[in-house]
N, C-alpha and C. Protein backbone atom coordinates (compact mmCIF):
# COMPACT_ATOMS: atom_id res chain seq x y z
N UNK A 1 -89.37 -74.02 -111.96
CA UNK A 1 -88.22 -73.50 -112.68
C UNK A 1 -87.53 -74.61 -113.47
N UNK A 2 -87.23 -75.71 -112.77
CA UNK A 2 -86.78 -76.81 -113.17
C UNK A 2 -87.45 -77.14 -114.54
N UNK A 3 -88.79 -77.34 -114.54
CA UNK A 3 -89.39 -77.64 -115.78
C UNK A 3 -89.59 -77.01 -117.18
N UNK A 4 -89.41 -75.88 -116.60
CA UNK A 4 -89.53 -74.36 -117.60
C UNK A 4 -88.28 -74.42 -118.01
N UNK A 5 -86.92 -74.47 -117.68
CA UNK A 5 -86.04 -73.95 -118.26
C UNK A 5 -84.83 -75.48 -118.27
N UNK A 6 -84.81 -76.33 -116.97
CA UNK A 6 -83.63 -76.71 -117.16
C UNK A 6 -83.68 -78.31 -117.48
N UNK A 7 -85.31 -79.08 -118.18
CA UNK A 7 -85.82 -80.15 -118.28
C UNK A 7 -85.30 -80.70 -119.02
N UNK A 8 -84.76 -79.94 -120.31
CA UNK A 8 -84.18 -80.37 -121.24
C UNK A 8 -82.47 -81.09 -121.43
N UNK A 9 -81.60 -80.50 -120.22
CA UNK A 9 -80.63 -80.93 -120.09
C UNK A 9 -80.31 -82.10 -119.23
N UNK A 10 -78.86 -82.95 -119.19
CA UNK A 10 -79.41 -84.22 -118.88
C UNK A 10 -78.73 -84.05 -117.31
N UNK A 11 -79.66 -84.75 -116.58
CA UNK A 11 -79.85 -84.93 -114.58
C UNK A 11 -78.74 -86.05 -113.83
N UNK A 12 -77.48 -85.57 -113.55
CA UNK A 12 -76.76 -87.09 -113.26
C UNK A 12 -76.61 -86.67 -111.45
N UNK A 13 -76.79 -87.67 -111.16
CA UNK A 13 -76.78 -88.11 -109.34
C UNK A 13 -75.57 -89.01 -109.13
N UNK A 14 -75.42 -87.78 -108.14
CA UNK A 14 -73.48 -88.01 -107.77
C UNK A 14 -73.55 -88.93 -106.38
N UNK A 15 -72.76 -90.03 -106.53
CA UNK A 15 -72.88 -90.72 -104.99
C UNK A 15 -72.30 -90.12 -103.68
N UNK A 16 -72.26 -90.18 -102.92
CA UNK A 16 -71.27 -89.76 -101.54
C UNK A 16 -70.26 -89.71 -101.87
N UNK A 17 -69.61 -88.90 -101.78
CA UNK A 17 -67.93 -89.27 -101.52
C UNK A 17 -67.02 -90.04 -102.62
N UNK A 18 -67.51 -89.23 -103.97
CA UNK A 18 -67.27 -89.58 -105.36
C UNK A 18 -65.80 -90.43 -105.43
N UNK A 19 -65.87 -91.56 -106.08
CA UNK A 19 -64.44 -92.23 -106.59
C UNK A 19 -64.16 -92.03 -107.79
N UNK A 20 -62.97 -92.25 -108.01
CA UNK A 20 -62.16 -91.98 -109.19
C UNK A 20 -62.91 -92.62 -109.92
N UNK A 21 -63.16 -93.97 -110.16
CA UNK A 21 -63.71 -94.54 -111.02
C UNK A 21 -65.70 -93.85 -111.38
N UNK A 22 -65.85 -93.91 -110.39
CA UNK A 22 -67.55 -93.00 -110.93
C UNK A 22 -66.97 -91.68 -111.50
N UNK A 23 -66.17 -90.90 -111.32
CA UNK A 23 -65.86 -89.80 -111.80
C UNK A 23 -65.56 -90.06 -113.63
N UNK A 24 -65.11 -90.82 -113.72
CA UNK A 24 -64.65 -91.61 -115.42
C UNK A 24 -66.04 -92.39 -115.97
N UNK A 25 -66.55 -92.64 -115.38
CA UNK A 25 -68.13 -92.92 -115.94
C UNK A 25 -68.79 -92.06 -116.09
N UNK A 26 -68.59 -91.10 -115.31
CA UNK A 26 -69.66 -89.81 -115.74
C UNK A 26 -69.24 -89.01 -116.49
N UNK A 27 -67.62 -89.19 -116.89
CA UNK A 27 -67.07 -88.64 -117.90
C UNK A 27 -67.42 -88.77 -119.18
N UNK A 28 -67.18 -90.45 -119.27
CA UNK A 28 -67.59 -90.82 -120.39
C UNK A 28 -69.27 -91.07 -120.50
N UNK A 29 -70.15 -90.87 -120.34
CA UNK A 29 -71.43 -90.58 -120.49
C UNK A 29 -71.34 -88.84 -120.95
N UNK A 30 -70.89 -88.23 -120.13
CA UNK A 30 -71.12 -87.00 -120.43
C UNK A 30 -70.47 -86.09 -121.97
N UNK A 31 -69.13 -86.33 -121.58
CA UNK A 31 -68.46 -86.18 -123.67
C UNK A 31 -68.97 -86.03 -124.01
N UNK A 32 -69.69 -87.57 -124.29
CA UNK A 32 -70.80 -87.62 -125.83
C UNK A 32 -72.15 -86.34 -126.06
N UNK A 33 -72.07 -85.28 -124.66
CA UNK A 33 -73.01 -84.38 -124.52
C UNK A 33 -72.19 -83.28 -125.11
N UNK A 34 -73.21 -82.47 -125.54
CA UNK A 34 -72.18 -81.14 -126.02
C UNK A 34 -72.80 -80.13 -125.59
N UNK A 35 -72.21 -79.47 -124.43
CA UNK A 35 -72.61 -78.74 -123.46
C UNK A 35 -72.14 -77.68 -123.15
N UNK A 36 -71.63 -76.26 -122.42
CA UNK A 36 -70.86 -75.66 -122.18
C UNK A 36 -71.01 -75.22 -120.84
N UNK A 37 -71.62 -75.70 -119.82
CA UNK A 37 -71.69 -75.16 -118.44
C UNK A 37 -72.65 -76.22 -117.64
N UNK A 38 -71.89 -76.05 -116.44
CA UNK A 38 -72.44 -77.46 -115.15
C UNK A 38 -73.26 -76.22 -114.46
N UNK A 39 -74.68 -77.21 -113.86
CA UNK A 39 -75.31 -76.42 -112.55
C UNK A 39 -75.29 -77.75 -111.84
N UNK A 40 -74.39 -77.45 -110.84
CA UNK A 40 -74.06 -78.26 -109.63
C UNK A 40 -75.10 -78.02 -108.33
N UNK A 41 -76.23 -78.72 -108.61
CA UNK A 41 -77.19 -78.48 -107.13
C UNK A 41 -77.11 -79.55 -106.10
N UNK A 42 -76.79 -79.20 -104.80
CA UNK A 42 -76.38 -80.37 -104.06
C UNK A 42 -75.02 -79.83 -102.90
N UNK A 43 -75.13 -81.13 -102.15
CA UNK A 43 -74.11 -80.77 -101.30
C UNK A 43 -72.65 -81.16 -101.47
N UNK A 44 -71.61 -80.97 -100.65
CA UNK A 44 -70.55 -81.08 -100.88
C UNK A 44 -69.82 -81.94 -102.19
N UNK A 45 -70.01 -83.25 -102.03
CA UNK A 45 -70.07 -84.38 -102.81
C UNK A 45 -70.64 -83.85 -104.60
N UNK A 46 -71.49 -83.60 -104.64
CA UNK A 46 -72.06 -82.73 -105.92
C UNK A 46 -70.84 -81.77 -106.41
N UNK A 47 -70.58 -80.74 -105.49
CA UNK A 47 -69.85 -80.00 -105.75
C UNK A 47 -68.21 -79.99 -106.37
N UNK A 48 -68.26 -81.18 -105.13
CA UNK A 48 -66.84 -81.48 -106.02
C UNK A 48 -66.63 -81.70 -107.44
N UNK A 49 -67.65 -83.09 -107.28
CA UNK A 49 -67.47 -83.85 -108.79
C UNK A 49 -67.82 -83.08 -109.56
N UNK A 50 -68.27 -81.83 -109.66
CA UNK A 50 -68.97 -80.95 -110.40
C UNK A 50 -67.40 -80.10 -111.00
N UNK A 51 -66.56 -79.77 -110.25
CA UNK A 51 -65.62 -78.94 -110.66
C UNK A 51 -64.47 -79.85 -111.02
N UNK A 52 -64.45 -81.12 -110.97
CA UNK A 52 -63.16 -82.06 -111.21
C UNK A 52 -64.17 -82.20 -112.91
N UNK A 53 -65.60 -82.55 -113.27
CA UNK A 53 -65.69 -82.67 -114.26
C UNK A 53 -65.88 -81.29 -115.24
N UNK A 54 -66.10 -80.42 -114.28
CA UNK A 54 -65.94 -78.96 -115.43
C UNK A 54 -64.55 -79.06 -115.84
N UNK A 55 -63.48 -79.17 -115.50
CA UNK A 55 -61.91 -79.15 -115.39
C UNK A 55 -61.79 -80.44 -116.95
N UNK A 56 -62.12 -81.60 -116.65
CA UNK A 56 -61.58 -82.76 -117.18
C UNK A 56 -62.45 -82.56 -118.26
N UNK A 57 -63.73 -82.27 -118.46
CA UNK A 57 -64.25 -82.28 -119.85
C UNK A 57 -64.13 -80.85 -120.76
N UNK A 58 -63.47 -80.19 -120.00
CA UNK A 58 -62.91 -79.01 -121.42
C UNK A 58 -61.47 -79.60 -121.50
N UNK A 59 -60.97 -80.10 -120.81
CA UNK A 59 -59.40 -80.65 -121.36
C UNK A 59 -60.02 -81.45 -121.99
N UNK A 60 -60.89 -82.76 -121.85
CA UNK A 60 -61.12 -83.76 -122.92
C UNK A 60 -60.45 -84.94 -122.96
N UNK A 61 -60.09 -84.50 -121.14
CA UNK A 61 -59.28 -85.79 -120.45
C UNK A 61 -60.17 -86.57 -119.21
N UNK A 62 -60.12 -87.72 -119.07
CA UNK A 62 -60.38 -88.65 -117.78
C UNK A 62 -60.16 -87.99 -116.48
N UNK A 63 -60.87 -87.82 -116.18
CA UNK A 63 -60.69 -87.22 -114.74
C UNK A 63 -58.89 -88.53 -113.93
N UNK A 64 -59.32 -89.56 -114.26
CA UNK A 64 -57.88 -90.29 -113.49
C UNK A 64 -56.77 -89.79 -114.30
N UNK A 65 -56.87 -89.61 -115.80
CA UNK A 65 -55.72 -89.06 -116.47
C UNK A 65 -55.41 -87.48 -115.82
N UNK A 66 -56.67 -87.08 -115.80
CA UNK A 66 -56.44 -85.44 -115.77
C UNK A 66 -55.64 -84.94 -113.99
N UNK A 67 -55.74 -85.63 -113.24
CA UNK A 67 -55.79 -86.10 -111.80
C UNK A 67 -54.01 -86.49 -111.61
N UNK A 68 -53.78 -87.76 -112.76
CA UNK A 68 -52.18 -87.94 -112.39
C UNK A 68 -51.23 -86.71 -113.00
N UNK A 69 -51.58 -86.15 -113.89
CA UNK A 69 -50.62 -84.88 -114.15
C UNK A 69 -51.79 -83.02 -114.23
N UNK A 70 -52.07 -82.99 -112.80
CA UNK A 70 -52.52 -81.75 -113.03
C UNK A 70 -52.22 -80.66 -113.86
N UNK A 71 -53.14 -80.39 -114.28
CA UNK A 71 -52.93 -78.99 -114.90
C UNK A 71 -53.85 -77.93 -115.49
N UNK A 72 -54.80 -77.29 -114.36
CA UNK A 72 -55.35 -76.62 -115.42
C UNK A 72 -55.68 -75.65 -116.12
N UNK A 73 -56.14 -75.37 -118.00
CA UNK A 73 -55.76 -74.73 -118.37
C UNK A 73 -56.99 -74.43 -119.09
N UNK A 74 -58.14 -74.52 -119.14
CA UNK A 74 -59.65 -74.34 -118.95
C UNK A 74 -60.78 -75.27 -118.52
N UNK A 75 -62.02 -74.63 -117.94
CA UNK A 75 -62.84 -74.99 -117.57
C UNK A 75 -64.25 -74.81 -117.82
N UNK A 76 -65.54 -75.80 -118.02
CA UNK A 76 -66.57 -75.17 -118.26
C UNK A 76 -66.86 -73.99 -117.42
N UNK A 77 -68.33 -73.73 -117.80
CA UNK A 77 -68.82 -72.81 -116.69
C UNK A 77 -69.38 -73.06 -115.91
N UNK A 78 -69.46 -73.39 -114.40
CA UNK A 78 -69.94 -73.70 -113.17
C UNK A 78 -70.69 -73.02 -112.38
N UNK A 79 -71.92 -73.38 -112.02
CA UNK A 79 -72.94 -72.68 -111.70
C UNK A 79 -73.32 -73.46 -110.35
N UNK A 80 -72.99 -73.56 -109.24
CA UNK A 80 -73.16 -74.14 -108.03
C UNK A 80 -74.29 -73.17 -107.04
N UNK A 81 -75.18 -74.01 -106.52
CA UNK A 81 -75.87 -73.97 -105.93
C UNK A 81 -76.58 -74.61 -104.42
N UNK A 82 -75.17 -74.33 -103.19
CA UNK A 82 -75.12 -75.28 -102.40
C UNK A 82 -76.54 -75.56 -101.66
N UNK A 83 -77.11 -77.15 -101.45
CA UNK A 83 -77.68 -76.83 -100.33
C UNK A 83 -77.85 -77.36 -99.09
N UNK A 84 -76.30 -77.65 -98.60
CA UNK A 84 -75.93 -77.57 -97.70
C UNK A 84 -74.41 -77.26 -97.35
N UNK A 85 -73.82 -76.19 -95.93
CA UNK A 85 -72.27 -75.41 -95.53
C UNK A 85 -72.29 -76.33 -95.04
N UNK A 86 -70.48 -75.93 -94.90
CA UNK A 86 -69.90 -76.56 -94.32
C UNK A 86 -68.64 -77.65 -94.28
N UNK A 87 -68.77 -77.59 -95.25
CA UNK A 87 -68.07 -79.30 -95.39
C UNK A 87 -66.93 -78.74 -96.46
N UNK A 88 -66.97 -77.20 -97.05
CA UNK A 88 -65.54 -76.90 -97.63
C UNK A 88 -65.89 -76.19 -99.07
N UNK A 89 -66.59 -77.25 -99.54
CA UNK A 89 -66.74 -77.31 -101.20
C UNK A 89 -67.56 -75.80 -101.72
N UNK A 90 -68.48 -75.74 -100.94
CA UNK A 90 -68.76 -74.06 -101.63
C UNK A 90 -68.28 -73.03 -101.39
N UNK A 91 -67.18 -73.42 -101.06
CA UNK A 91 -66.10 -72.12 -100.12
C UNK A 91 -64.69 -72.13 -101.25
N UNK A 92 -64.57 -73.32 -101.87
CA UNK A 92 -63.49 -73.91 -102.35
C UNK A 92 -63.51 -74.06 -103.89
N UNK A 93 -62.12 -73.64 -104.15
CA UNK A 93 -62.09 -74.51 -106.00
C UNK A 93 -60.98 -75.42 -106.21
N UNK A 94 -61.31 -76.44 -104.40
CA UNK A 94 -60.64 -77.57 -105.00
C UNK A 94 -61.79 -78.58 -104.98
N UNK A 95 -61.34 -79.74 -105.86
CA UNK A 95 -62.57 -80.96 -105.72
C UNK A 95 -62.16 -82.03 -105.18
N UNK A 96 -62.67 -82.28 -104.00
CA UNK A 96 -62.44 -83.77 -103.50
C UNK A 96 -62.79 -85.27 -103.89
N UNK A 97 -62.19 -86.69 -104.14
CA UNK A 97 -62.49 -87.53 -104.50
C UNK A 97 -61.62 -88.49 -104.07
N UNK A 98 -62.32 -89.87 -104.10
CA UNK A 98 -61.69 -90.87 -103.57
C UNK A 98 -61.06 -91.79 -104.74
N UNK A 99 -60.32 -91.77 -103.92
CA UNK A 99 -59.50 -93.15 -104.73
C UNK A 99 -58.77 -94.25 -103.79
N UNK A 100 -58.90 -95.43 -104.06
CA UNK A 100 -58.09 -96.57 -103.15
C UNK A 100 -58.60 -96.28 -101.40
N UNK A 101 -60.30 -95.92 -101.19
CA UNK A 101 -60.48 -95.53 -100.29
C UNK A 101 -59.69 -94.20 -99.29
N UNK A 102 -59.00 -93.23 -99.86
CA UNK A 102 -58.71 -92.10 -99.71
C UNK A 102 -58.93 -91.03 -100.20
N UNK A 103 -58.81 -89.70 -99.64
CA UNK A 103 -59.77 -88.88 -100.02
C UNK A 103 -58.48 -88.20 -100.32
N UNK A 104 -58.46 -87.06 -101.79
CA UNK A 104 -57.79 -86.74 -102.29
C UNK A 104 -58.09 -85.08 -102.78
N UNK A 105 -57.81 -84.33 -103.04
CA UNK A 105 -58.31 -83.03 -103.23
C UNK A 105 -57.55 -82.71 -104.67
């Protein structure tokens, strides 16, 4: 399936327990893409960063900018595909991430 349909779009690997700062790198890598919808495959960690960057790249803000004054007021389209419960995130439409070694929602 992967090869047939979704080869063409670009593959980013989310670390554990995403930080603010990887979240703004994958921001800015991603922008420069012109895209209109995330498929988030993966576990918790995936998931998050998946909906903090659907959120921050239709505002067209930094996830740390978008983060100090919430607000949101559209989002790509998110296509999650957990594969693994439990831990919150496919249950949830909040996104967890670290910053200053704390975990933040």
């Amino acid at each position: 399936f992967y090869k047939k349909n979704l080869s063409k779009y670009p593959v980013v690997t989310v670390e554990a327990e995403p930080k603010i700062g990887f979240l703004d790198s994958l921001y800015e890598e991603l922008i420069k893409k012109n895209f209109d919808s995330i498929v988030a495959y993966g576990g918790g960690s995936v998931i998050d960063a998946s909906k903090i960057l659907s959120v921050s790249l239709s505002s067209e803000k930094r996830p740390s900018l978008l983060l100090e004054n919430f607000n949101v007021t559209s989002r790509l389209n998110l296509f999650v595909v957990p594969t693994t419960f439990g831990s919150g995130s496919e249950a949830t439409s909040i996104g967890v991430y670290k910053k200053m070694a704390e975990k933040h929602p």
